[in-house]
Protein backbone atom coordinates (compact mmCIF):
# COMPACT_ATOMS: atom_id res chain seq x y z
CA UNK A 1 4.81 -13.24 -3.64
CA UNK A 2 1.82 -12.11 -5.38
CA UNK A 3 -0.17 -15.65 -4.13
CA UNK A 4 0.40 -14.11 -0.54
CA UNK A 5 -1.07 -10.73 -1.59
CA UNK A 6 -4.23 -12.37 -2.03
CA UNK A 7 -4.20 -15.42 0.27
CA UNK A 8 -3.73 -13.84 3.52
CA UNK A 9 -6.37 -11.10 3.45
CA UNK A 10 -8.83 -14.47 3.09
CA UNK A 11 -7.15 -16.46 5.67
CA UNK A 12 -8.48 -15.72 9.69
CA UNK A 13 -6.11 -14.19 11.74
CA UNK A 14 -6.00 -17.30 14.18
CA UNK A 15 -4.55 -19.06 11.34
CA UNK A 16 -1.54 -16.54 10.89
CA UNK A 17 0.72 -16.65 13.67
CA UNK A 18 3.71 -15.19 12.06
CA UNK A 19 4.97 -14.55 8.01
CA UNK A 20 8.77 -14.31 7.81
CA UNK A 21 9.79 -12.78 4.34
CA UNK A 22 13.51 -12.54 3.17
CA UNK A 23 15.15 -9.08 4.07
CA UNK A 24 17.43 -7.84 1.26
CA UNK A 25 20.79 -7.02 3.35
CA UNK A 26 20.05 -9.11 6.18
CA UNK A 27 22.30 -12.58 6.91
CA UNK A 28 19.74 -15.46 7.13
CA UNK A 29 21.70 -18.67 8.82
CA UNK A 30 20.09 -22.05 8.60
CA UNK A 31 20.61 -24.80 6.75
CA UNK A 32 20.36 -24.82 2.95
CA UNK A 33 22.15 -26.89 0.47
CA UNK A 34 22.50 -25.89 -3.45
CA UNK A 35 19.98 -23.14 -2.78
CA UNK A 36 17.07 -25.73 -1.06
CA UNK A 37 16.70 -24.66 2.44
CA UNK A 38 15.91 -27.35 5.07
CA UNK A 39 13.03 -26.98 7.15
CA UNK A 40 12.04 -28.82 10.24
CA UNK A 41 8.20 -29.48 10.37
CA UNK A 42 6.01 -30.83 13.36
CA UNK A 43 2.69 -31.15 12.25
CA UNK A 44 1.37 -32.36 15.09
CA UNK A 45 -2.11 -33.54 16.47
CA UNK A 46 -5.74 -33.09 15.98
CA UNK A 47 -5.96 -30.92 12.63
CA UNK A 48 -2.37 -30.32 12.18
CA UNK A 49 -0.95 -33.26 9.93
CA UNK A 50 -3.86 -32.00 7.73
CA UNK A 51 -2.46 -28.29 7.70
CA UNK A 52 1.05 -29.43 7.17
CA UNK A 53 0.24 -31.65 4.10
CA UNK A 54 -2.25 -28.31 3.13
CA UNK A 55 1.21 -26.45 3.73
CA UNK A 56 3.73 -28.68 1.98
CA UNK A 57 1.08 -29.14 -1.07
CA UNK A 58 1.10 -24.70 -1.49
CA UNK A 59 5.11 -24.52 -1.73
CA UNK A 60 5.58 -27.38 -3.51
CA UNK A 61 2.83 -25.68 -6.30
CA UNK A 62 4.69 -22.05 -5.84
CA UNK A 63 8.01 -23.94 -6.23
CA UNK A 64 9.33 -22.70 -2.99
CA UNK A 65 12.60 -24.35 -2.68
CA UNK A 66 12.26 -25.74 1.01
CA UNK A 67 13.06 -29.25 2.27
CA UNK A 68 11.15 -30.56 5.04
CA UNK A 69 12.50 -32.56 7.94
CA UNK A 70 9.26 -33.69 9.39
CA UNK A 71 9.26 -34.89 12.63
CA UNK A 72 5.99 -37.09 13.80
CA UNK A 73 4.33 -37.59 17.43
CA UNK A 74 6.44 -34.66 19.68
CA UNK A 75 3.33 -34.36 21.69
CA UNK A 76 3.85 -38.10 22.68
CA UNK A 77 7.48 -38.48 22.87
CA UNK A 78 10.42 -37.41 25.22
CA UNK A 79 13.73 -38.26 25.66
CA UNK A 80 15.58 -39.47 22.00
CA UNK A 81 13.10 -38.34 19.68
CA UNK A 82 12.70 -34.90 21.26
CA UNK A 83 16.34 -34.78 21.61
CA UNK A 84 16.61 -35.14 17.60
CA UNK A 85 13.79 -32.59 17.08
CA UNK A 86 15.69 -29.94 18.95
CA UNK A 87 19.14 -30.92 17.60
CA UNK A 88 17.25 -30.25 13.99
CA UNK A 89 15.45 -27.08 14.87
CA UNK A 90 18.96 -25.55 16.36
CA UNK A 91 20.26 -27.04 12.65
CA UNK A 92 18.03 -25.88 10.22
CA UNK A 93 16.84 -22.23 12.11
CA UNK A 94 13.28 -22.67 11.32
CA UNK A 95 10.74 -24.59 12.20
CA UNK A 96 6.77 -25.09 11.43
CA UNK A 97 4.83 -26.37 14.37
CA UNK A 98 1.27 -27.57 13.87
CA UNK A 99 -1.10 -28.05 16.98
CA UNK A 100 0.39 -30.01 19.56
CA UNK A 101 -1.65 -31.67 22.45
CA UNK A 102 0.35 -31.94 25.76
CA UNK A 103 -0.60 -35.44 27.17
């Protein structure tokens, strides 16, 4: 947690939207298998596949034990695909969203 103690003073505040840490005490639900929890990750348009990889590329170098469940073009898709991005959102309990553009 140290990294964070120095990364986020650096960072703009339109680039933090919201830190969740663990609460000691607290029940955390979602889905995590042999101590990897399972992320679902929509990096969306424009800039945001670039964050995500920027994203992935920072927990995979602290170690974080997070599996991502990426999920590709939900600005440009309804029906099935959306249907499968929800179903694995209501799975896993979290989610990181990059910048989606509505079309």
């Amino acid at each position: 947690m140290s990294f964070l103690r120095y990364a986020l003073p650096t960072l703009p505040r339109r680039c933090i939207t919201t830190l969740s840490l663990p609460t000691p005490g607290l029940r955390q639900d979602g889905t995590k298998y042999a101590g990897v929890h399972t992320v679902t990750l929509l990096p969306g348009d424009g800039i945001g596949p670039e964050m995500a990889n920027a994203v992935k590329k920072v927990f995979r170098a602290m170690k974080v034990p997070v599996e991502w469940d990426e999920h590709n073009n939900v600005g440009k898709d309804t029906g099935e695909n959306m249907k499968a991005v929800v179903q694995s959102i209501k799975r896993n309990k979290v989610a990181l969203k990059g910048k989606t553009k509505l079309y």
